[in-house]
PDB file of N, CA and C in Angstrom:
ATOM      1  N   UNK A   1     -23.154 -10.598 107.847  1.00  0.00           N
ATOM      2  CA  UNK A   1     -23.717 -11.232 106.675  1.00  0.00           C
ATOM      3  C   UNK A   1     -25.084 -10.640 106.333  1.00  0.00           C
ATOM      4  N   UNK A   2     -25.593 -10.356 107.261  1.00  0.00           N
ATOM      5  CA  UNK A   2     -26.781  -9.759 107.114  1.00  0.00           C
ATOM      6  C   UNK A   2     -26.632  -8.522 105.974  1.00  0.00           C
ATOM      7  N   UNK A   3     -25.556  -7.450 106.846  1.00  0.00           N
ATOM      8  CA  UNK A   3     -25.842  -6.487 105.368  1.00  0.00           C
ATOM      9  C   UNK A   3     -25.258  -6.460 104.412  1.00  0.00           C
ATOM     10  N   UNK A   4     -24.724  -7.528 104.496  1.00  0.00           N
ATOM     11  CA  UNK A   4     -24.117  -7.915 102.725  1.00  0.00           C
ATOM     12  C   UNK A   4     -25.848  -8.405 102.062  1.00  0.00           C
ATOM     13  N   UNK A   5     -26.781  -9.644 102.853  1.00  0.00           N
ATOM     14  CA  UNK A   5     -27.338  -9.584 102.408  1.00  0.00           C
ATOM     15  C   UNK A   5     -28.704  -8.567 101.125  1.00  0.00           C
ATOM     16  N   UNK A   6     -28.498  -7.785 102.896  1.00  0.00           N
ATOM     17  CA  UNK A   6     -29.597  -6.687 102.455  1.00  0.00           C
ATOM     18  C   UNK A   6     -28.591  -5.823 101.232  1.00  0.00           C
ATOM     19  N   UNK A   7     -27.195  -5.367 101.104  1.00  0.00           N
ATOM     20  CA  UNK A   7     -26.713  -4.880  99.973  1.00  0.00           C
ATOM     21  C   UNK A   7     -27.309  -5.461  98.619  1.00  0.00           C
ATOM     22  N   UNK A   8     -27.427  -6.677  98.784  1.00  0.00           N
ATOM     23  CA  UNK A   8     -27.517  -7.545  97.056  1.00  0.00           C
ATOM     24  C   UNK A   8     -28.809  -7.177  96.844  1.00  0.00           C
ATOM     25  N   UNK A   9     -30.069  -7.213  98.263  1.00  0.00           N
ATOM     26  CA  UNK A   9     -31.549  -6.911  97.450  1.00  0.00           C
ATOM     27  C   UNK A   9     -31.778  -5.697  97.168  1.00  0.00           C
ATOM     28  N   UNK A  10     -30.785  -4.913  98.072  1.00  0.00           N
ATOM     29  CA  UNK A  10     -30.823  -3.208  97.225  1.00  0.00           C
ATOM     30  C   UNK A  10     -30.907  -3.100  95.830  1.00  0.00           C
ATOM     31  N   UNK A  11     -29.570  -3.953  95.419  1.00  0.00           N
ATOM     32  CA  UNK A  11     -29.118  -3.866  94.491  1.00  0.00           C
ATOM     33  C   UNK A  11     -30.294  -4.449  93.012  1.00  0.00           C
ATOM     34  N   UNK A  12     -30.707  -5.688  93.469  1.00  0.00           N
ATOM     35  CA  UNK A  12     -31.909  -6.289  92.892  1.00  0.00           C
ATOM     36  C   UNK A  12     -32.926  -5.388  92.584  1.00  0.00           C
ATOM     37  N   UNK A  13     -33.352  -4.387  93.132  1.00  0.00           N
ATOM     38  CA  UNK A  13     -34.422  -3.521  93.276  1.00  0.00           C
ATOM     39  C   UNK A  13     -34.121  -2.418  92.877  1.00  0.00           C
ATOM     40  N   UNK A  14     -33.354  -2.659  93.107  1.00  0.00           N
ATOM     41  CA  UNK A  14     -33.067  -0.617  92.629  1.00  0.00           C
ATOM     42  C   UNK A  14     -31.592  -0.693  91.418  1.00  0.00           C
ATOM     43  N   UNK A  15     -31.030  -1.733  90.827  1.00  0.00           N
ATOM     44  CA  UNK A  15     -30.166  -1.701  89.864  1.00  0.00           C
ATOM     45  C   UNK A  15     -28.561  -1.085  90.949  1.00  0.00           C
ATOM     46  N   UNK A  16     -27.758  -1.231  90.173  1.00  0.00           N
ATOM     47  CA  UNK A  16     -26.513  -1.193  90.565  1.00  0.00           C
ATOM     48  C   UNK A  16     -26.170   0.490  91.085  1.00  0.00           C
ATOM     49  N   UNK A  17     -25.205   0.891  92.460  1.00  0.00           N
ATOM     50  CA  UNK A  17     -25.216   2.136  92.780  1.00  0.00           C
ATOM     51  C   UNK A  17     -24.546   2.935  92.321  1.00  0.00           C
ATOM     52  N   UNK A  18     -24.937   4.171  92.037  1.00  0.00           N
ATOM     53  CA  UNK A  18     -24.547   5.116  90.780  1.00  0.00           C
ATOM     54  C   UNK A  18     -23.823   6.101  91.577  1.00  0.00           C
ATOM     55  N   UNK A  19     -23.822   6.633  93.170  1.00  0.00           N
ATOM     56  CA  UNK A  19     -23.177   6.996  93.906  1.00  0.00           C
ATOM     57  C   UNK A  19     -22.792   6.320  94.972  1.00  0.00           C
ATOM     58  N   UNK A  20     -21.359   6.082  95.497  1.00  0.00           N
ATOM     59  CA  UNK A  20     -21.581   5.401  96.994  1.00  0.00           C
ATOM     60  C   UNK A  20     -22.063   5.775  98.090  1.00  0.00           C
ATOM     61  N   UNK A  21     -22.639   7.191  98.547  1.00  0.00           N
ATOM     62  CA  UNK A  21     -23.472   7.805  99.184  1.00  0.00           C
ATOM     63  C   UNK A  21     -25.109   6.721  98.852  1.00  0.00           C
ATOM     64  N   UNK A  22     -25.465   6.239  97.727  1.00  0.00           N
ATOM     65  CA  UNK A  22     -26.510   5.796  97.884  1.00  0.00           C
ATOM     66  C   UNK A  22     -26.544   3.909  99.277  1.00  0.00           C
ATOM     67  N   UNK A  23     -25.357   3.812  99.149  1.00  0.00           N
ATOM     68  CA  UNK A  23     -25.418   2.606 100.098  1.00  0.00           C
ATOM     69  C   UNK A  23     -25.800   2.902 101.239  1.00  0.00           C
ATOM     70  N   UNK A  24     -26.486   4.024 101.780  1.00  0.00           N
ATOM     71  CA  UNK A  24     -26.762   4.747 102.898  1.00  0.00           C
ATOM     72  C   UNK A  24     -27.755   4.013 103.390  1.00  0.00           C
ATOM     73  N   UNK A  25     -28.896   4.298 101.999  1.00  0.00           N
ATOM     74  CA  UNK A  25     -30.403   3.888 101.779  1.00  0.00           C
ATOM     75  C   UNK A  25     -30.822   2.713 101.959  1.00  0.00           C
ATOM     76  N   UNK A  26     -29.321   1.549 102.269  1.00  0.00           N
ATOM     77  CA  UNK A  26     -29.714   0.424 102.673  1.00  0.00           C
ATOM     78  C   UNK A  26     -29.488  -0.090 104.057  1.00  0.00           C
ATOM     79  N   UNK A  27     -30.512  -0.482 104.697  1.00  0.00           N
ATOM     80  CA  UNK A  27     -31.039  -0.688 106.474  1.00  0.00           C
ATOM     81  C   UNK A  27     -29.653  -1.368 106.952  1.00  0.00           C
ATOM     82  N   UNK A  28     -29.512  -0.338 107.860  1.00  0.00           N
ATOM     83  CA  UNK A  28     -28.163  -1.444 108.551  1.00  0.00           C
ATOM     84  C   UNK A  28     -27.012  -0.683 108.160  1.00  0.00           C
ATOM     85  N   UNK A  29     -27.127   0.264 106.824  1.00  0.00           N
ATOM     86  CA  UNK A  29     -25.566   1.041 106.886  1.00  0.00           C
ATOM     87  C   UNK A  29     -26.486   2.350 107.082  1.00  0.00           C
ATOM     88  N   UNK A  30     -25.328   2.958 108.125  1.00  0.00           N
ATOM     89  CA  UNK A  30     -26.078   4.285 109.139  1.00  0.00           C
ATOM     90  C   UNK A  30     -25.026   5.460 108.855  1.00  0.00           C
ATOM     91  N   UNK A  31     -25.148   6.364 109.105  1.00  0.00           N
ATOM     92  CA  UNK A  31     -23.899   7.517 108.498  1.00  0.00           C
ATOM     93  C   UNK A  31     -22.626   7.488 108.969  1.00  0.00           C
ATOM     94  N   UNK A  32     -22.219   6.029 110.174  1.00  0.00           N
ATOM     95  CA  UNK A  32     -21.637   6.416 111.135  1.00  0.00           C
ATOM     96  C   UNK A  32     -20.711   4.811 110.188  1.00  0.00           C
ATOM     97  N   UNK A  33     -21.291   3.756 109.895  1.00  0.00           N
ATOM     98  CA  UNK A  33     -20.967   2.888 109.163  1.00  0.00           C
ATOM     99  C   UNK A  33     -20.063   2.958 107.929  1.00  0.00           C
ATOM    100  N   UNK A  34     -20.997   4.261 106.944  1.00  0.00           N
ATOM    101  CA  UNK A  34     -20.881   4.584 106.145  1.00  0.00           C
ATOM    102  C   UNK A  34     -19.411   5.020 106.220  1.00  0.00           C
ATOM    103  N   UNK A  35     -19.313   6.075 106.412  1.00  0.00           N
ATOM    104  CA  UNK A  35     -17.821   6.929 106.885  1.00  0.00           C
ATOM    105  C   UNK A  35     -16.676   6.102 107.081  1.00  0.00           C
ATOM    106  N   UNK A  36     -17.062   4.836 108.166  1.00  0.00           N
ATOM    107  CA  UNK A  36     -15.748   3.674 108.021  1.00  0.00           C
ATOM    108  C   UNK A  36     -15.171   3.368 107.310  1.00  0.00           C
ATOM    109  N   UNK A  37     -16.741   2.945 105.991  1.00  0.00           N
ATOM    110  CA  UNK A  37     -16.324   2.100 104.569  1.00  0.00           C
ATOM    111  C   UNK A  37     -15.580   3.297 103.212  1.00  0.00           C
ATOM    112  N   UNK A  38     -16.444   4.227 103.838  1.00  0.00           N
ATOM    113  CA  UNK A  38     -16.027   5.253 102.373  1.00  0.00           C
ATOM    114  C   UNK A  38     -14.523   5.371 101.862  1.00  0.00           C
ATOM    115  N   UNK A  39     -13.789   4.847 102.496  1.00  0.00           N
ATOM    116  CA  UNK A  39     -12.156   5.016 102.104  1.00  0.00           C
ATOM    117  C   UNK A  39     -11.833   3.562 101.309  1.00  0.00           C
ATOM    118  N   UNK A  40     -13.156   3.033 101.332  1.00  0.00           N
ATOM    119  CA  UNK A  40     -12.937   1.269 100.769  1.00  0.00           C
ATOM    120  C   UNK A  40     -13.475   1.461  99.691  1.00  0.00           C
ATOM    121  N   UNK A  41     -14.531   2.631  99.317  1.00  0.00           N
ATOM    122  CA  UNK A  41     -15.884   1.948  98.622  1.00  0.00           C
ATOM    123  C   UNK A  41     -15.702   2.549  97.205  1.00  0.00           C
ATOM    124  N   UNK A  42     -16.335   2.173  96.105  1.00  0.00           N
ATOM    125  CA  UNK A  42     -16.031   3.148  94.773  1.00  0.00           C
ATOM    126  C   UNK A  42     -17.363   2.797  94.019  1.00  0.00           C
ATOM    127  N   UNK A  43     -17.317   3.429  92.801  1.00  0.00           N
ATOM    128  CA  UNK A  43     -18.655   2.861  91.983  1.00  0.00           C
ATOM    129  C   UNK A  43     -18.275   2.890  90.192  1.00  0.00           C
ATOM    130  N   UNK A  44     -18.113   1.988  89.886  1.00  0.00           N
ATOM    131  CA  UNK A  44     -17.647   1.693  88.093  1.00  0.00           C
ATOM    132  C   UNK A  44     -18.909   2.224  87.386  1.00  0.00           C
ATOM    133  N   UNK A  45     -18.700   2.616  86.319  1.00  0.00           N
ATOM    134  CA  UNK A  45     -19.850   2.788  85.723  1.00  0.00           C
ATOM    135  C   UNK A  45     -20.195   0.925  85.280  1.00  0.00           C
ATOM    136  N   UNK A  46     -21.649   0.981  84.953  1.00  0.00           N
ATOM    137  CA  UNK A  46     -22.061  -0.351  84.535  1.00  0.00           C
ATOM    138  C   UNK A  46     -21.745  -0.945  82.810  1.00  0.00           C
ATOM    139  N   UNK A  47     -21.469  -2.153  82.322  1.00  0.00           N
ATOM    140  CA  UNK A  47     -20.978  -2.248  80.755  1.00  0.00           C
ATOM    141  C   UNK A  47     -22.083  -2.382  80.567  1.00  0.00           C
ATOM    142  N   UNK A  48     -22.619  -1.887  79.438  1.00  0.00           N
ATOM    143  CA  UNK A  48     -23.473  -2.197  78.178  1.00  0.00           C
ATOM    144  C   UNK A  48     -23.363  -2.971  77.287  1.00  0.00           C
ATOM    145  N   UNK A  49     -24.353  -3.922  76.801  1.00  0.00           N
ATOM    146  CA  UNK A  49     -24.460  -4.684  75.888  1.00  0.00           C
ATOM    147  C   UNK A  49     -23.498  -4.536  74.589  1.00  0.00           C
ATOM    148  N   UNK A  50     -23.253  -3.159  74.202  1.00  0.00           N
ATOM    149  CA  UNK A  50     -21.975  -2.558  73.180  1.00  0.00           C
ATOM    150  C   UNK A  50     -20.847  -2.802  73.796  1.00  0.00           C
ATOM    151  N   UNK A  51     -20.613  -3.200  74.873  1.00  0.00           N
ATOM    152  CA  UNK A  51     -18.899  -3.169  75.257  1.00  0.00           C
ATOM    153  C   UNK A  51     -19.018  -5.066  74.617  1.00  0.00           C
ATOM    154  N   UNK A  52     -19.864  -5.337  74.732  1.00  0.00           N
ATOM    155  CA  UNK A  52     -19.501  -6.944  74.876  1.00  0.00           C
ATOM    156  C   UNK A  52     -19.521  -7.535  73.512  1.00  0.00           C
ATOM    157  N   UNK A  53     -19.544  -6.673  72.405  1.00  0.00           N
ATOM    158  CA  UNK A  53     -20.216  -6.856  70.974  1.00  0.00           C
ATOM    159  C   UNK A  53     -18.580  -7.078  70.538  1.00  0.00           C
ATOM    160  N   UNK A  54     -18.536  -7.737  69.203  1.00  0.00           N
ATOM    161  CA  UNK A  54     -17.363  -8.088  68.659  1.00  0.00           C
ATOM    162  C   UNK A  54     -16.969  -6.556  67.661  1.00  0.00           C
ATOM    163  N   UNK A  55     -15.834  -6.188  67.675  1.00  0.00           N
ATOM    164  CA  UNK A  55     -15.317  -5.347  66.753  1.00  0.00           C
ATOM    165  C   UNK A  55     -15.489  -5.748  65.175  1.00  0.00           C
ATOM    166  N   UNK A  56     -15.683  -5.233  64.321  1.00  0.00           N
ATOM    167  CA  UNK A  56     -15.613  -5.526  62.905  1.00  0.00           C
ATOM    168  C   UNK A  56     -14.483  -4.948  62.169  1.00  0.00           C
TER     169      UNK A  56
END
């Protein structure tokens, strides 16, 4: 639970991850961690205020 925690204040601080290599940078996932998850992990691009707008 812990590094779920520390995932969300990454995330708080530094905005949503643009590579999954960047989940590295957060304490607690180590290169050795990393490698486990990487067959799990992906990254969406983020929606913009225009995706959510009504069509005319």
């Amino acid at each position: 639970a812990k590094t779920a925690e520390r995932i969300v204040e990454y995330r708080q601080k530094n905005g949503p991850f643009k590579k999954i290599e960047e989940l590295m940078n957060v304490r607690g996932v180590g290169e050795k961690n990393f490698l486990k998850l990487k067959p799990h992990l992906s990254v969406a691009t983020a929606k913009t205020d225009h995706d959510h707008q009504p069509q005319l």
